[in-house]
Protein backbone atom coordinates (compact mmCIF):
# COMPACT_ATOMS: atom_id res chain seq x y z
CA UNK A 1 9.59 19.33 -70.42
CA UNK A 2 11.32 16.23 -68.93
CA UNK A 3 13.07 13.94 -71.33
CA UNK A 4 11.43 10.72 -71.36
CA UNK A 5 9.41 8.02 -73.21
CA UNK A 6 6.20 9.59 -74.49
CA UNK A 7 3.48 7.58 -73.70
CA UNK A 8 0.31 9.89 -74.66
CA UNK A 9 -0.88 11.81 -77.81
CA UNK A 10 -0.62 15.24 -75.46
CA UNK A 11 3.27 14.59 -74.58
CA UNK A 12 3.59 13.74 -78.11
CA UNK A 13 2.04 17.39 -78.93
CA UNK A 14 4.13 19.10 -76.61
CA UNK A 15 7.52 17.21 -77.75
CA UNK A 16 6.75 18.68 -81.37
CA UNK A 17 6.32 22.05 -80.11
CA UNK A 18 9.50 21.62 -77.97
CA UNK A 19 11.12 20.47 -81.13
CA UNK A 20 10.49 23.67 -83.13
CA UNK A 21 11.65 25.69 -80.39
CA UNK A 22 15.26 24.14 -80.90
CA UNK A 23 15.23 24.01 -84.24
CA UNK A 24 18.41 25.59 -85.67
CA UNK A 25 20.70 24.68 -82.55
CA UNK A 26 24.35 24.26 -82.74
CA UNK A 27 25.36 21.17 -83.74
CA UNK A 28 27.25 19.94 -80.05
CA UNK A 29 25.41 21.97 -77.74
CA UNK A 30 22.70 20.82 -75.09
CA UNK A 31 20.40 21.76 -77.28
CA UNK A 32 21.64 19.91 -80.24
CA UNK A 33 21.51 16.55 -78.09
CA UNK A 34 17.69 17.05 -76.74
CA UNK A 35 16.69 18.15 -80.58
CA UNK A 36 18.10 14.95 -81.54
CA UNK A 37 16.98 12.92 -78.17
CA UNK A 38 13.13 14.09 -78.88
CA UNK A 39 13.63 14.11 -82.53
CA UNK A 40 14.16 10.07 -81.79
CA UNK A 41 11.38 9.70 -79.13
CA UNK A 42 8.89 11.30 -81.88
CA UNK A 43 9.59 9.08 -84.38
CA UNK A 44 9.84 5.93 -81.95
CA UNK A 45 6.07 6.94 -80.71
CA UNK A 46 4.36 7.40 -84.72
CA UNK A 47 6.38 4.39 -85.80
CA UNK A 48 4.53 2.49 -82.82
CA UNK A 49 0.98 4.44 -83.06
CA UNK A 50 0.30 4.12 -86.84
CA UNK A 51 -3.39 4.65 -86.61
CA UNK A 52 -2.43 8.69 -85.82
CA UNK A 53 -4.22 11.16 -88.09
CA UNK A 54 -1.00 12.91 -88.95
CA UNK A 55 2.82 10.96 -89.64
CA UNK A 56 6.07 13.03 -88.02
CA UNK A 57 5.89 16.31 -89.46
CA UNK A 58 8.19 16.28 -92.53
CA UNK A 59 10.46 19.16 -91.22
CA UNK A 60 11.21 16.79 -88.61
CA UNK A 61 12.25 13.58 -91.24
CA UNK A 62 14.73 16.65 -92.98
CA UNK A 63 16.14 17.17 -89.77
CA UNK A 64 16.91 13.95 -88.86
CA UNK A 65 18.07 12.73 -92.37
CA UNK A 66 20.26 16.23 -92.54
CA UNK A 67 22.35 15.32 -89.46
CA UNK A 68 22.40 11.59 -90.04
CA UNK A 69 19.87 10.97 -87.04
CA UNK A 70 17.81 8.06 -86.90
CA UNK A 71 14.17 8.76 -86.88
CA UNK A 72 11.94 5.96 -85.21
CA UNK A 73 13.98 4.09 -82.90
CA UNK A 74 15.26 5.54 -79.69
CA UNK A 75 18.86 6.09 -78.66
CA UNK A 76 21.02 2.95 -77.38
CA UNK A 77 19.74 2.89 -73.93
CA UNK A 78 23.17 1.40 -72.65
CA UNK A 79 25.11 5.03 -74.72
CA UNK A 80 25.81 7.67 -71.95
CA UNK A 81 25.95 10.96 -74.38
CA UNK A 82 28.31 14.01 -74.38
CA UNK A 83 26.42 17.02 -72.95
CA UNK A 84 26.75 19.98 -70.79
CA UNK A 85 26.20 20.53 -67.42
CA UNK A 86 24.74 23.91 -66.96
CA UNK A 87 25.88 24.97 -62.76
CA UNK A 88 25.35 27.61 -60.99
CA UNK A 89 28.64 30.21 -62.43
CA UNK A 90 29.63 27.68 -65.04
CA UNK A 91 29.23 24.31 -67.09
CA UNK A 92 31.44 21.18 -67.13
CA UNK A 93 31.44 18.92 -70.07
CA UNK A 94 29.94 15.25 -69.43
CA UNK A 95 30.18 12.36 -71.57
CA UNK A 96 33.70 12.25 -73.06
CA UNK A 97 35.34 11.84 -69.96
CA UNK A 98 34.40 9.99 -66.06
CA UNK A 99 34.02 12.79 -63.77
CA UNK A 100 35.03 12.22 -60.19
CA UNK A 101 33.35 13.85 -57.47
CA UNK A 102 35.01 13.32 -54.37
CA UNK A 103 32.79 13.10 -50.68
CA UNK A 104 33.74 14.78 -47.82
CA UNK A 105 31.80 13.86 -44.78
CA UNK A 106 31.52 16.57 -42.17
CA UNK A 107 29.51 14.58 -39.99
CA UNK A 108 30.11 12.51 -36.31
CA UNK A 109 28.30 9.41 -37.66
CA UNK A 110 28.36 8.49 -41.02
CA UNK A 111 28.15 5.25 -42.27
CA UNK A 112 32.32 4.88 -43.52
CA UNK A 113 34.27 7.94 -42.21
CA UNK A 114 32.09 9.46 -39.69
CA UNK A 115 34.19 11.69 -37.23
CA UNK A 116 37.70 11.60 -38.80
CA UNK A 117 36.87 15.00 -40.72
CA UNK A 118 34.17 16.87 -38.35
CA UNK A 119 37.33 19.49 -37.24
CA UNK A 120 37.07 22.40 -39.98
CA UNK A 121 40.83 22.24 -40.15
CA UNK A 122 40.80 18.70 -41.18
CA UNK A 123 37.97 18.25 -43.45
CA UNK A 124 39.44 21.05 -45.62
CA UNK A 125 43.11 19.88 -45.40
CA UNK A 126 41.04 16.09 -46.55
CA UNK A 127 39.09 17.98 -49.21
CA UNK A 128 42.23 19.77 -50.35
CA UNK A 129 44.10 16.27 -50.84
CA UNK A 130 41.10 14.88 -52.85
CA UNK A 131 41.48 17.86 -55.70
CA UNK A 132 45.24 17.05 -55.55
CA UNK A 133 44.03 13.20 -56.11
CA UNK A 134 42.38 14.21 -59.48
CA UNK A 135 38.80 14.86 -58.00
CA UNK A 136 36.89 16.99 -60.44
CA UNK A 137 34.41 18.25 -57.87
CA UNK A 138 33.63 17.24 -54.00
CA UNK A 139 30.42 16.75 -52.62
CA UNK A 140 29.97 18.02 -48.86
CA UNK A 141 27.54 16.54 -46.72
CA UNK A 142 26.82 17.82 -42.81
CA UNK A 143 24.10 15.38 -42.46
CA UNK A 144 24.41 11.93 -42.56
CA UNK A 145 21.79 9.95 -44.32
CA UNK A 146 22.41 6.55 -43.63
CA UNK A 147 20.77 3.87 -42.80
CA UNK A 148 18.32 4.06 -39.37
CA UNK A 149 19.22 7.68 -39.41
CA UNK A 150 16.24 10.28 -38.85
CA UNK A 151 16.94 12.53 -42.25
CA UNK A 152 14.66 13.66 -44.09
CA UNK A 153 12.07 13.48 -41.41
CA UNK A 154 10.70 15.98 -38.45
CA UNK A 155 12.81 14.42 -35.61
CA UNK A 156 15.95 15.18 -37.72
CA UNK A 157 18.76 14.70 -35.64
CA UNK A 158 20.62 17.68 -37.44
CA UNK A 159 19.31 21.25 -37.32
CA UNK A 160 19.61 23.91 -40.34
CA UNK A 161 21.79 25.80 -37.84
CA UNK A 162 23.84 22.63 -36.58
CA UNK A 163 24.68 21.53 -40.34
CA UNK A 164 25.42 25.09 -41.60
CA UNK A 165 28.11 25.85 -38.76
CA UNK A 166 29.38 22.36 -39.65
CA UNK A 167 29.78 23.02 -43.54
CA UNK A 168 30.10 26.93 -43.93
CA UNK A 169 33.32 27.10 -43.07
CA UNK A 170 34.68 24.20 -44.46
CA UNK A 171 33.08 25.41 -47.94
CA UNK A 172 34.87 29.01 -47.36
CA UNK A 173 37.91 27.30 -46.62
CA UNK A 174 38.16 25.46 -49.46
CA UNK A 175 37.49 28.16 -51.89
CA UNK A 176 40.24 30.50 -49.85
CA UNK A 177 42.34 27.91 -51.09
CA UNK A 178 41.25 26.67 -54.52
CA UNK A 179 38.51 29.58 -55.32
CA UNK A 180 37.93 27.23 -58.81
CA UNK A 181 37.37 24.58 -56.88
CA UNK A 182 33.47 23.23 -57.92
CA UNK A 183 31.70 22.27 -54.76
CA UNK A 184 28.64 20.49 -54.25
CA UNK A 185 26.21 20.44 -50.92
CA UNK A 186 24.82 17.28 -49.99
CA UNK A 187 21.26 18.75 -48.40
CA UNK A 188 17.76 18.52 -48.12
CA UNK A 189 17.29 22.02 -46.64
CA UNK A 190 16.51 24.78 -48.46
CA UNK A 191 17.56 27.32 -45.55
CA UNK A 192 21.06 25.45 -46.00
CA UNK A 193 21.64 25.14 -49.58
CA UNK A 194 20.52 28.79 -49.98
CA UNK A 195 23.49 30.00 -47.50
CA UNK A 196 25.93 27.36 -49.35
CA UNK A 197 24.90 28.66 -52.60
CA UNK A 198 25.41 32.30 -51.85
CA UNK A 199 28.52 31.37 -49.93
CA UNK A 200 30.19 29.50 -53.26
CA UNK A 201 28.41 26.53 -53.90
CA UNK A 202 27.84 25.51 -56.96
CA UNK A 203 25.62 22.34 -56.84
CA UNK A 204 22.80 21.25 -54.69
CA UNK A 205 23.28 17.19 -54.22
CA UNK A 206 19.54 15.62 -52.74
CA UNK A 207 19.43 12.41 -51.85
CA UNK A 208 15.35 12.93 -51.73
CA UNK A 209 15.32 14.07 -55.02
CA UNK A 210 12.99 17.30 -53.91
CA UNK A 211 10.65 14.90 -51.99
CA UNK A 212 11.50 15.49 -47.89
CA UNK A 213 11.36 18.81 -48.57
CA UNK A 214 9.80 20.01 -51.67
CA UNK A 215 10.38 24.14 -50.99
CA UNK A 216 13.99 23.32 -52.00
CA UNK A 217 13.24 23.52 -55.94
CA UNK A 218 12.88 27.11 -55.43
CA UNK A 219 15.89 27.92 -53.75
CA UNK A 220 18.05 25.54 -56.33
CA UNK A 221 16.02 27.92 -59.05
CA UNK A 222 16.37 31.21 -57.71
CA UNK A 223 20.39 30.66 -57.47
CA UNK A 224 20.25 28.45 -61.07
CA UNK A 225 22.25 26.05 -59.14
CA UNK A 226 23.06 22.93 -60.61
CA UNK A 227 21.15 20.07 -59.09
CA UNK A 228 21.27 15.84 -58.33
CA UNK A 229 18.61 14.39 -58.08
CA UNK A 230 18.51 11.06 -56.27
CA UNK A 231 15.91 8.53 -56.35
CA UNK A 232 14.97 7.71 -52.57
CA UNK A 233 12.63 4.44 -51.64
CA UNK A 234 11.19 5.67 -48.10
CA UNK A 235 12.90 7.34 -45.41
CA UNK A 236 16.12 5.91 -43.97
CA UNK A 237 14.40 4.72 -40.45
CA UNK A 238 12.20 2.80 -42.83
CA UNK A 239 14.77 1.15 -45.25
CA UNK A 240 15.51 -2.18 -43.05
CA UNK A 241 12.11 -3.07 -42.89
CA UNK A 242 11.16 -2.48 -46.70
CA UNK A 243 9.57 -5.87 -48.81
CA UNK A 244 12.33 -6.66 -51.47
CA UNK A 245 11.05 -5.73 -54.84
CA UNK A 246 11.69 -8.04 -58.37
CA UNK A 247 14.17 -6.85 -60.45
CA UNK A 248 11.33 -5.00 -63.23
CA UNK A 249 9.45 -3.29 -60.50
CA UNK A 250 12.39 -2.20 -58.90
CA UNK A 251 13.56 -0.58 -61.73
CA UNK A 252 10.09 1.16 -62.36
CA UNK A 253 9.89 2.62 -59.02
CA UNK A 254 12.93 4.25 -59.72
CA UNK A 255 12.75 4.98 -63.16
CA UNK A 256 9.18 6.72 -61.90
CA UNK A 257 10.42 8.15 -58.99
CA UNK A 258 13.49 10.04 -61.08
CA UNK A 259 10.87 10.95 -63.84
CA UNK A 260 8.87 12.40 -61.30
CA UNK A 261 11.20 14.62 -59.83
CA UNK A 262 12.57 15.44 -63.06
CA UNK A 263 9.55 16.97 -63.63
CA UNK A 264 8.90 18.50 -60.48
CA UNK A 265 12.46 20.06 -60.91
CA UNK A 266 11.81 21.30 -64.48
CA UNK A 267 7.98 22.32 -63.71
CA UNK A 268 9.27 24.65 -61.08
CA UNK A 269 11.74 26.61 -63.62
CA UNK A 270 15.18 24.42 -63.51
CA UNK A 271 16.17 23.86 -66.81
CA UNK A 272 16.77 20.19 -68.05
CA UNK A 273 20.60 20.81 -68.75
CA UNK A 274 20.89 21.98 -65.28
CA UNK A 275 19.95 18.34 -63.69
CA UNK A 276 22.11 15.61 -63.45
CA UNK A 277 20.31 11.84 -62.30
CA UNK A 278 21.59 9.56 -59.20
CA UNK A 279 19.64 6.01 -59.18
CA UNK A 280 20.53 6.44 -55.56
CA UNK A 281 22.20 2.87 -54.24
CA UNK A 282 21.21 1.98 -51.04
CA UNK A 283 18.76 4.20 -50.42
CA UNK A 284 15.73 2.41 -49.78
CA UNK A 285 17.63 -0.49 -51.82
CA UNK A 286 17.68 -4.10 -50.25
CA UNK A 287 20.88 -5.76 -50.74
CA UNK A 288 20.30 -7.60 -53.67
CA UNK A 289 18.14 -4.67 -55.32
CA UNK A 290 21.48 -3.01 -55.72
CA UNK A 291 22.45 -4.83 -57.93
CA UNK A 292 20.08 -5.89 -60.22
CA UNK A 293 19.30 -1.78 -60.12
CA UNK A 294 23.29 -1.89 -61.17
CA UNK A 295 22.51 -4.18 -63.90
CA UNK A 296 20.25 -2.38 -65.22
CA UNK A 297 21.48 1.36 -64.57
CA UNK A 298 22.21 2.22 -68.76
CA UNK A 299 18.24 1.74 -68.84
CA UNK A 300 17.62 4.99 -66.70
CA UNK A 301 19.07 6.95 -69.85
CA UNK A 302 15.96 7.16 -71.22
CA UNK A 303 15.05 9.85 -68.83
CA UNK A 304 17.36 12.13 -71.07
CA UNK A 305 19.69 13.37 -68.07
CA UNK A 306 23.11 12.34 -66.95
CA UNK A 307 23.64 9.63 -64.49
CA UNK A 308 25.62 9.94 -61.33
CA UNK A 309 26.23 6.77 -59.25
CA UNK A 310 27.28 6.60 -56.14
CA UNK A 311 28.40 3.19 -55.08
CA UNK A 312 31.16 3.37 -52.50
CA UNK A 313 31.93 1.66 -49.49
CA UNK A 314 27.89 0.80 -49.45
CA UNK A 315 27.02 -1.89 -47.14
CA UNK A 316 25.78 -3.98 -50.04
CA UNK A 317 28.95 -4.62 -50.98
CA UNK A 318 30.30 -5.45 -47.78
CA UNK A 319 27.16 -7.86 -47.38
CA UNK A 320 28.47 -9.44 -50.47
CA UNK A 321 32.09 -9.95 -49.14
CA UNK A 322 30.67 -11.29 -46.23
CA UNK A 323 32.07 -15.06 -47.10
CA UNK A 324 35.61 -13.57 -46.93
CA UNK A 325 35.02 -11.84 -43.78
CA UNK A 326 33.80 -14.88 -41.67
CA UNK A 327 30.66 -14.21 -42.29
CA UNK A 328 30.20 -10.97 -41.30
CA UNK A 329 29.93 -7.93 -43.66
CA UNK A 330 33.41 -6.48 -44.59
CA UNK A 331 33.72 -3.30 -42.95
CA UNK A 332 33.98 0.07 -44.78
CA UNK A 333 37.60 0.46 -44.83
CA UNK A 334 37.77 -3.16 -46.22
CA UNK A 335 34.96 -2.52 -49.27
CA UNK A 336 37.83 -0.51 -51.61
CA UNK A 337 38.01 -3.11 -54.19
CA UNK A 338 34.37 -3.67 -54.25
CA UNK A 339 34.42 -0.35 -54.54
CA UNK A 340 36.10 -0.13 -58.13
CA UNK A 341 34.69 -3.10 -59.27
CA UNK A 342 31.03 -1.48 -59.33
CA UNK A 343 32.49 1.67 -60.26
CA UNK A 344 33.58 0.54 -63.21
CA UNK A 345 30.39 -1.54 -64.06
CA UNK A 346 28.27 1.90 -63.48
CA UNK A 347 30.24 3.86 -65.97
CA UNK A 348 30.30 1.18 -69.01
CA UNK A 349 26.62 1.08 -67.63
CA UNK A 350 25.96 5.04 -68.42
CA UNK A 351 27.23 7.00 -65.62
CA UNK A 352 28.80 9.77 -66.39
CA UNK A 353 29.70 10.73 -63.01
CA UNK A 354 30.96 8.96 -59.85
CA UNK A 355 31.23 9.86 -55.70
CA UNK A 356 33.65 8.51 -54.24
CA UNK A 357 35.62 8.16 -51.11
CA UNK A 358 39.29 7.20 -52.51
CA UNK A 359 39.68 9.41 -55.56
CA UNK A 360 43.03 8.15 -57.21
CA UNK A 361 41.82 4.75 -57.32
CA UNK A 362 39.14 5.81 -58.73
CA UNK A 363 40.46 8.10 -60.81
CA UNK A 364 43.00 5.18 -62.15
CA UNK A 365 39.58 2.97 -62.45
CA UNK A 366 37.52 5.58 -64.56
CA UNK A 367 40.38 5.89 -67.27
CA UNK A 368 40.05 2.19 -68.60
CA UNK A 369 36.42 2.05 -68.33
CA UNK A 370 36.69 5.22 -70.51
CA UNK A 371 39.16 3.72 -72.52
CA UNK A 372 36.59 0.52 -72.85
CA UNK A 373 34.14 2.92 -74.07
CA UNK A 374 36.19 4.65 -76.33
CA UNK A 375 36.87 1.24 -77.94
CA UNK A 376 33.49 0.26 -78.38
């Protein structure tokens, strides 16, 4: 069941029996955290419902006062928690430490390096140098979403075939190399991931979030890849022309959005611990949404999943550097500071994850906002 505020006497039924299915997990597993997660959401929904026939079942109250969990309040919404992620051949540990997943853009026209890594010799000798930079995992995308692009939509400018004999063998060339190397697809398509997967792939990145195309869930379950889920507003020919939202329905349309394919995702057989969240900046984002979504980010946490954020080089942050530029939007190459700066604020905001483009500076950047953590 997704983990997230329960709002109805039926979710409320169905996080107890949840509950008593993971009773007796390890202290410091997955299953640990979500026993204590809906343990918390429980009590948070009696303590605000007191005209229920029944209180929190007592076996719940000695759980919770055996393991020195609070019972009625939820968890600090602004607290990114240690966890597991559960991939496709393995797990890596999130929480304790920023992870750094490092983008590598196979692609002619991408929004900040399009074209200097479509040669298969040079986007794995560029991958290659990212791992040596400290990246914990790369993301590789065929397809590029970006703004005014056709993604995610019937005139797609990039076939199945086009972006698999773009990424295949830059994926098998990478794992000649470094076969522990953990790799991520960036792709809508199920006929793609499912040849990425079963070529060494351990991660299926959507931007959509299962929404362009919705057969994909199966494919990310038969494999038991791991999966990111992004929260899209719209397709990316309709972005420009989208009404700015206020900062508190922004936030709900993604926080809804996210929840929704969360549940999708789960509904169709992919386990919770196998899903990792991306508020998705600057997709379907107006300039300013960015960052009051940024602002806000640590309240997404209440969806029970890991945050990724991906923040660099977007054009929101040149926009903003725009009075130090003339007056016209800093360029991508010019957007590296900017860059860090919002990095930083995503992981003291929850993120447990960040894509990036530059990974030692970013690498550098995610060790004092872990220190700041740490501290605090």
């Amino acid at each position: 069941m997704p983990l997230q505020p329960i709002r109805t006497e039926a979710d409320y039924d169905a996080t107890i029996a949840r509950i008593a299915r993971l009773m007796g997990a390890e202290l410091g597993t997955a299953a640990s955290d979500e026993l204590e997660y809906l343990i918390s959401l429980a009590g948070h929904y009696e303590s605000e419902h007191s005209s229920m026939d029944e209180p929190v079942p007592e076996i719940i109250q000695s759980i919770a006062a055996e393991n020195g969990w609070t019972l009625g309040t939820e968890l600090p919404a602004s607290s990114r928690q240690a966890t597991t992620w559960r991939l496709r051949t393995r797990t890596l540990e999130l929480g304790s430490r920023t992870l750094v997943m490092g983008v590598v853009n196979i692609t002619p026209d991408s929004f900040s390096d399009g074209g200097h890594f479509l040669s298969p010799e040079a986007a794995i000798a560029h991958a290659l140098q990212l791992i040596d930079e400290g990246a914990d995992l790369l993301d590789l995308g065929a397809e590029s979403t970006r703004p005014g692009s056709r993604a995610g939509s019937a005139e797609a400018a990039v076939s199945a075939d086009q972006e698999q004999s773009r990424l295949l063998p830059v994926l098998e060339g990478i794992l000649h190399v470094r076969p522990n190397a953990i790799l991520s697809v960036d792709t809508y398509k199920p006929a793609t991931a499912q040849v990425a997967l079963a070529s060494g792939a351990e991660i299926v990145n959507d931007v959509s979030g299962f929404a362009w195309d919705p057969s994909l869930v199966s494919v990310c379950a038969e494999f038991n890849a791991g999966v990111v889920l992004s929260h899209t507003r719209g397709r990316p020919e309709e972005w420009s022309t989208q009404p700015q939202l206020p900062p508190d329905a922004l936030m709900a349309t993604v926080r809804d959005g996210l929840a929704a394919s969360l549940g999708f995702a789960t509904a169709a057989g992919i386990p919770p611990h196998a899903i990792v969240l991306d508020p998705g900046y600057g997709f379907g984002k107006r300039f300013a949404e960015n960052f009051a979504l940024l602002a806000r980010q640590s309240h997404l946490l209440s969806l029970g999943r890991p945050l990724l954020a991906g923040l660099s080089r977007k054009s929101f942050l040149g926009r903003t550097l725009a009075p130090l530029h003339n007056g016209d939007d800093a360029p991508p190459a010019a957007r590296e500071n900017a860059s860090l700066a919002a990095l930083t604020a995503a992981i003291l905001n929850g993120a447990s994850i960040v894509r990036v483009h530059s990974v030692r500076p970013a690498v550098e950047a995610a060790r004092i906002a872990d220190a700041i953590l740490a501290a605090s």
